[in-house]
N, C-alpha and C. Protein backbone atom coordinates (compact mmCIF):
# COMPACT_ATOMS: atom_id res chain seq x y z
N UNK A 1 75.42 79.83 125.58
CA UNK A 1 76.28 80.16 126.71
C UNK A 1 77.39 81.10 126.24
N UNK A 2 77.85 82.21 126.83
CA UNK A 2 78.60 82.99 126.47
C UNK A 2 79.82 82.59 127.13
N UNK A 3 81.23 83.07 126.86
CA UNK A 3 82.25 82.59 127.59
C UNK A 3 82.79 84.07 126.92
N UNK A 4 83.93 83.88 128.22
CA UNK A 4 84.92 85.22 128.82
C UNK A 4 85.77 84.86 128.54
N UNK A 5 87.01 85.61 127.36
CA UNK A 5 88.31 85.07 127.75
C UNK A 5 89.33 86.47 128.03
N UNK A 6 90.15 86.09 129.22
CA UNK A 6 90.30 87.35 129.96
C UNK A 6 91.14 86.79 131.28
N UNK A 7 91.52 87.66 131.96
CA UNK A 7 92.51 87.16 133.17
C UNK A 7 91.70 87.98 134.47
N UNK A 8 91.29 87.53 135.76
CA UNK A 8 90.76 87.72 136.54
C UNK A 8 91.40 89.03 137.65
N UNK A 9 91.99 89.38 137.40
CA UNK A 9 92.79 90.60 138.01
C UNK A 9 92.69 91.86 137.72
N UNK A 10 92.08 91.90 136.03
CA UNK A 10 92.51 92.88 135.13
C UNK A 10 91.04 93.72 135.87
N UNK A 11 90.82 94.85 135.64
CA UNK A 11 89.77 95.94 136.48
C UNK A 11 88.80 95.93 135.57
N UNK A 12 89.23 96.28 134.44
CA UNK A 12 87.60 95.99 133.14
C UNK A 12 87.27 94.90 132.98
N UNK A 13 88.43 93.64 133.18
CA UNK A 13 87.24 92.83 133.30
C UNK A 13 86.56 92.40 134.50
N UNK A 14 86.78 93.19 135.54
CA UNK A 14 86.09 93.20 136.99
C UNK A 14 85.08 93.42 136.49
N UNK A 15 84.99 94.84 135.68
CA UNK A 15 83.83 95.63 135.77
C UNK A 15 82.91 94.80 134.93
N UNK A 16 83.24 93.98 134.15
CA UNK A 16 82.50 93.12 132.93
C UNK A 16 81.87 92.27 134.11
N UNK A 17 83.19 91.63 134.69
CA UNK A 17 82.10 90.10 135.13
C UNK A 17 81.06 90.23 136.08
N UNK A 18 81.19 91.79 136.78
CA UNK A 18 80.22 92.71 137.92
C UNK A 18 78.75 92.42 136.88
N UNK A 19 79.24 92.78 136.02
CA UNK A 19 77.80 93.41 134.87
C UNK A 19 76.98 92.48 134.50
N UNK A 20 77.59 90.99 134.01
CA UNK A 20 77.02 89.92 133.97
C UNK A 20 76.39 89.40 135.23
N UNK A 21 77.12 89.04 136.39
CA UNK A 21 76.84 88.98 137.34
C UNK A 21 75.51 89.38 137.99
N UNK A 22 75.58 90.68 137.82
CA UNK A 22 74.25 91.64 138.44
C UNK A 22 72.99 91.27 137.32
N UNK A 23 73.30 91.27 136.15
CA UNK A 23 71.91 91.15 135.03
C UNK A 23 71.76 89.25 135.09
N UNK A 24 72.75 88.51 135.89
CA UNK A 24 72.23 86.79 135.89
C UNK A 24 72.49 86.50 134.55
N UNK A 25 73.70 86.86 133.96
CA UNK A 25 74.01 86.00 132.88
C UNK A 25 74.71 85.41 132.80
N UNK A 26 74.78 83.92 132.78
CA UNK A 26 75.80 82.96 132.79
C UNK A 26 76.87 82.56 131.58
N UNK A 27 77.87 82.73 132.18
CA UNK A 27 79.09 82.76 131.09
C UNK A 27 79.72 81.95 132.04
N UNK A 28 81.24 81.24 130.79
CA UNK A 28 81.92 80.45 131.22
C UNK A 28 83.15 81.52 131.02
N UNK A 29 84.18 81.50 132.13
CA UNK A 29 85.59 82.11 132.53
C UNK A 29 86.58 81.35 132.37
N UNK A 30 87.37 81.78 130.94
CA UNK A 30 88.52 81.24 130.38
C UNK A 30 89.79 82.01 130.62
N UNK A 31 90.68 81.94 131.79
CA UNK A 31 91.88 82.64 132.28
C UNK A 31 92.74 82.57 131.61
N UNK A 32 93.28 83.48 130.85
CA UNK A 32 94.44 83.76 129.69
C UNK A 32 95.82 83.11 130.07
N UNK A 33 96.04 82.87 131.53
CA UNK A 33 97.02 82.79 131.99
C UNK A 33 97.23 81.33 132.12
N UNK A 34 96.06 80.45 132.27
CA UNK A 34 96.04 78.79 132.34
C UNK A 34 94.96 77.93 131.33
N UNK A 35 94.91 78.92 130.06
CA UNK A 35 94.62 78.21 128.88
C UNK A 35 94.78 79.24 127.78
N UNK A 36 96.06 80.00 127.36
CA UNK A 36 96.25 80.85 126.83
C UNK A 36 95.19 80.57 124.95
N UNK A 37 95.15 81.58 124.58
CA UNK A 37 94.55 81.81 123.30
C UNK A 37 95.07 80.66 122.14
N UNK A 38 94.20 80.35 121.60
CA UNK A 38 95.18 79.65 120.21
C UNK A 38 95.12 80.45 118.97
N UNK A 39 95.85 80.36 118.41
CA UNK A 39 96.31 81.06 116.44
C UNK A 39 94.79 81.36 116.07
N UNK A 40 94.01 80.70 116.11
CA UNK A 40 92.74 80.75 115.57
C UNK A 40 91.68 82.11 116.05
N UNK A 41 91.80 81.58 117.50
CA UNK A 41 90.89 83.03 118.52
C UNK A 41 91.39 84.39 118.40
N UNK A 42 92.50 84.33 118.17
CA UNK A 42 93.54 85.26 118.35
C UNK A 42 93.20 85.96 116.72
N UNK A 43 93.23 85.10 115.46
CA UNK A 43 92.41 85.39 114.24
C UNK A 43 91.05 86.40 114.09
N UNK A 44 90.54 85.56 115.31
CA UNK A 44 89.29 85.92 114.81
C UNK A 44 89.21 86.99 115.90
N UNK A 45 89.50 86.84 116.57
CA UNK A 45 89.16 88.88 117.43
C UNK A 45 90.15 90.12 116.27
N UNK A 46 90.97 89.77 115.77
CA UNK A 46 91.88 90.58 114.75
C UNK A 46 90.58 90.52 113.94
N UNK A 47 90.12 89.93 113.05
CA UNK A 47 89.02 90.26 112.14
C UNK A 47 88.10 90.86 113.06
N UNK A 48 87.89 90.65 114.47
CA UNK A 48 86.22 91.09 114.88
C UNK A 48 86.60 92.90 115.01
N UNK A 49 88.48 93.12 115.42
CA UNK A 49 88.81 94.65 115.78
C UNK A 49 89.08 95.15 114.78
N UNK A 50 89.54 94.36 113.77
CA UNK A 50 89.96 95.03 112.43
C UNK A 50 91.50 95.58 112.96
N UNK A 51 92.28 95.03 113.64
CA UNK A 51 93.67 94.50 113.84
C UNK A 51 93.59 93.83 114.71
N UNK A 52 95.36 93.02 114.92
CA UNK A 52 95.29 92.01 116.08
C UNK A 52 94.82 92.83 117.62
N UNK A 53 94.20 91.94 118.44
CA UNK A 53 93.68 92.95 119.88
C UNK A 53 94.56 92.94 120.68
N UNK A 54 95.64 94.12 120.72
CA UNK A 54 96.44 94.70 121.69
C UNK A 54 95.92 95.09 122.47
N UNK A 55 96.29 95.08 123.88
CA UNK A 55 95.92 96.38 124.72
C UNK A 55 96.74 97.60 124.37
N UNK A 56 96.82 98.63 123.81
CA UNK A 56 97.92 99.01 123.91
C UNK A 56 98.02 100.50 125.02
N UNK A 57 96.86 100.49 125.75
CA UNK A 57 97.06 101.04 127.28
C UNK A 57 97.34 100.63 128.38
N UNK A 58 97.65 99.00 127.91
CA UNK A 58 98.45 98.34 129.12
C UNK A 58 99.86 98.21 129.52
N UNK A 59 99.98 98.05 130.84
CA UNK A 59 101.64 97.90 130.56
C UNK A 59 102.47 96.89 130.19
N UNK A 60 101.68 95.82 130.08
CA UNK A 60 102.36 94.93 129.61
C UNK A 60 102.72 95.33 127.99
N UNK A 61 101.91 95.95 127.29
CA UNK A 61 102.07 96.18 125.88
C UNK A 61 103.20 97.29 125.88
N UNK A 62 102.74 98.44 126.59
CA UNK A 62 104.34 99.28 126.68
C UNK A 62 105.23 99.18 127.02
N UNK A 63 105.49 97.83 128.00
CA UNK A 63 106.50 97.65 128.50
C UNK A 63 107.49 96.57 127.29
N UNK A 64 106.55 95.81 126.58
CA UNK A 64 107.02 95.25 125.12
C UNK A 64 106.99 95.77 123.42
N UNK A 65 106.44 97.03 123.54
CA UNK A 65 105.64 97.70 122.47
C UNK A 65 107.36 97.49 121.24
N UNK A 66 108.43 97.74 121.57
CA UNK A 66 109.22 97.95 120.28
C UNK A 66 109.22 96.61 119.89
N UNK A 67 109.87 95.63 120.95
CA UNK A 67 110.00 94.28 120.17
C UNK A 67 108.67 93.60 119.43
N UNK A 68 107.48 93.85 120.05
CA UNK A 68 106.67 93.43 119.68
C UNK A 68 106.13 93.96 117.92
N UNK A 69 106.30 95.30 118.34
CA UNK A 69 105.84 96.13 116.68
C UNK A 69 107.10 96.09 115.77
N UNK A 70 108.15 95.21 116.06
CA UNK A 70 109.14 94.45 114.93
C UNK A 70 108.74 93.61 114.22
N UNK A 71 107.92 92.51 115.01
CA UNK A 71 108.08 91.13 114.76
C UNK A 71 107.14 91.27 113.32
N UNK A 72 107.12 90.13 112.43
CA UNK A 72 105.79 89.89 111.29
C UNK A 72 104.46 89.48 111.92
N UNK A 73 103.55 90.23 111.30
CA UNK A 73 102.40 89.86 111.80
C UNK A 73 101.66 88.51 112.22
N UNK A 74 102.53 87.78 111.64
CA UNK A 74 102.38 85.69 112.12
C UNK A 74 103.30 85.77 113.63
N UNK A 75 104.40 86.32 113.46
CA UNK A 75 105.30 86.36 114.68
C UNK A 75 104.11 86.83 116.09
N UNK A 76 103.50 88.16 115.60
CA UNK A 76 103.04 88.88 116.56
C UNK A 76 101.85 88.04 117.26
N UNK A 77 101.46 87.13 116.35
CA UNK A 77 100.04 86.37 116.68
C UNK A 77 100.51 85.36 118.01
N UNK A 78 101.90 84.49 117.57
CA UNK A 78 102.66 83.60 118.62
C UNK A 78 102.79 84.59 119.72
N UNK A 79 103.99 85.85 119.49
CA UNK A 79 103.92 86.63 120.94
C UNK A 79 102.70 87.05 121.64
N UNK A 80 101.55 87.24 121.32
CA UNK A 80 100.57 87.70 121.90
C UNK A 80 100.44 86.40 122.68
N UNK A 81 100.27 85.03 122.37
CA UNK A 81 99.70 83.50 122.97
C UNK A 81 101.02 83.96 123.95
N UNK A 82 102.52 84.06 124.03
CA UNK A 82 103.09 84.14 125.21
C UNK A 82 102.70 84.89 126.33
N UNK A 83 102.94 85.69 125.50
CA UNK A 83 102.20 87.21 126.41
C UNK A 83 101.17 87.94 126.75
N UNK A 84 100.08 86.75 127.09
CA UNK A 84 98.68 87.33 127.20
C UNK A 84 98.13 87.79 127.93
N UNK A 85 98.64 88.86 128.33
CA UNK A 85 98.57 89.92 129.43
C UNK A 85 98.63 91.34 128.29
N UNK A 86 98.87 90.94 127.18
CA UNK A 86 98.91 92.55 125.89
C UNK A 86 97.55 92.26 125.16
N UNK A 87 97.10 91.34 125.41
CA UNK A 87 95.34 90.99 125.04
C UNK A 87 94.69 91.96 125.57
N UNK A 88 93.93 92.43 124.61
CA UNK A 88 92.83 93.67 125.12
C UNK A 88 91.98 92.54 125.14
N UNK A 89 91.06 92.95 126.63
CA UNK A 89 90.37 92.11 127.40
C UNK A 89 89.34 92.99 128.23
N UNK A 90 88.06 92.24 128.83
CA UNK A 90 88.29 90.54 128.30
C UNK A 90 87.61 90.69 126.56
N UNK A 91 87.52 89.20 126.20
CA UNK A 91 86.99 88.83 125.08
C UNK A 91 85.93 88.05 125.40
N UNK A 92 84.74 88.66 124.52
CA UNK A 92 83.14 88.16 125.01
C UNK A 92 82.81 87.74 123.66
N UNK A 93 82.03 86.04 123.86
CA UNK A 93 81.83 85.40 122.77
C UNK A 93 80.87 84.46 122.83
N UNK A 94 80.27 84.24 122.35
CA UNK A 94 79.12 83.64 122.23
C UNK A 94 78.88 82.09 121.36
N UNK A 95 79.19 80.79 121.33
CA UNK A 95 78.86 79.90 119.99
C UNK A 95 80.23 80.00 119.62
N UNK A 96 80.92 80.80 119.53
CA UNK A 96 82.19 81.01 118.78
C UNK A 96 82.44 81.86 117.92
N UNK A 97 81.39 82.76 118.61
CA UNK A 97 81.03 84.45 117.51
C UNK A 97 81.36 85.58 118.86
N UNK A 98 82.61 86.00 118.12
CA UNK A 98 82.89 87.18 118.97
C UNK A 98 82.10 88.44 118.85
N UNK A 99 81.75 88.86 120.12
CA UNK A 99 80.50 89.72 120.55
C UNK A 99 81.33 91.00 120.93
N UNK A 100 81.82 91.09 121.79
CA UNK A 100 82.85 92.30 122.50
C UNK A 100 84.15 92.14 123.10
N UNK A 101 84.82 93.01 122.43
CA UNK A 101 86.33 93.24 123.22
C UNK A 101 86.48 94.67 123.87
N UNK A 102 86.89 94.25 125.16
CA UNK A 102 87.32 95.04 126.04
C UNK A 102 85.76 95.32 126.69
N UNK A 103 85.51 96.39 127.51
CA UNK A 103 84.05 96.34 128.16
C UNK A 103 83.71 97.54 127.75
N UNK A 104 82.09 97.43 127.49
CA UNK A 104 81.31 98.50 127.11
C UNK A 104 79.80 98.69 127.70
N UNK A 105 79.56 98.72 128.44
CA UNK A 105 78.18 98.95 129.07
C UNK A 105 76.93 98.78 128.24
N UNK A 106 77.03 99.95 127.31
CA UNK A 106 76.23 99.47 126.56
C UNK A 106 76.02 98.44 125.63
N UNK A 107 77.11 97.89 125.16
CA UNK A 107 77.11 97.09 124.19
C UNK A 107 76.98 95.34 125.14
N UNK A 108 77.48 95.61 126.05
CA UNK A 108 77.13 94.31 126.95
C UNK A 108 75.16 94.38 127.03
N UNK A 109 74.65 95.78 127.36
CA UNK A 109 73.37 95.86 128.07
C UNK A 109 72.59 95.35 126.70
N UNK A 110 73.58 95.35 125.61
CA UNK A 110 72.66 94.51 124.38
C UNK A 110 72.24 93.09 124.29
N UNK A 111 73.42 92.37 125.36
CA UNK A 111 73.22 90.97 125.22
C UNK A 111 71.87 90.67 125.64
């Protein structure tokens, strides 16, 4: 079973859950906003991007970008769990093996 973690508003991940949707693949929808990320997930998408996963074309991230690119990189892991709306999203995962961040057509049409 794959699971989504991601906030239901955001437009890519419209376009994600459209995509699943249409190909009948069942995933479970984890809303950033009423079960935010823990230290761990938040770990392991930073290893899956090869840094922590900012959005940083969102506005929530520009609208926090100085305080945030102060803090120590342990700091930044806590602000992201506050502020998870600067999560590049959604996050697609599988078992507990992160598959894709942010949406990609093709790389979804792999699942």
């Amino acid at each position: 079973m794959f699971t989504m973690y991601a906030i239901p508003n955001c437009d890519t991940v419209k376009k994600a859950r459209t995509f699943l949707d249409k190909k009948k693949i069942a995933y479970e929808f984890v809303d950033f906003k009423k079960t935010p990320p823990t230290k761990e997930q938040i770990k392991r998408w930073a290893d899956f991007m090869g840094e922590l996963p900012a959005n940083k074309k969102g506005t929530t991230y520009k609208k926090l970008k100085d305080e945030f690119e102060a803090l120590t990189p342990a700091k930044k892991i806590d602000f992201m769990i506050e502020n998870s709306s600067m999560i590049k999203r959604p996050v697609l995962e599988k078992n507990g093996k992160t598959l894709a961040i942010g949406f990609d057509e093709e790389t979804y049409g792999g699942l």
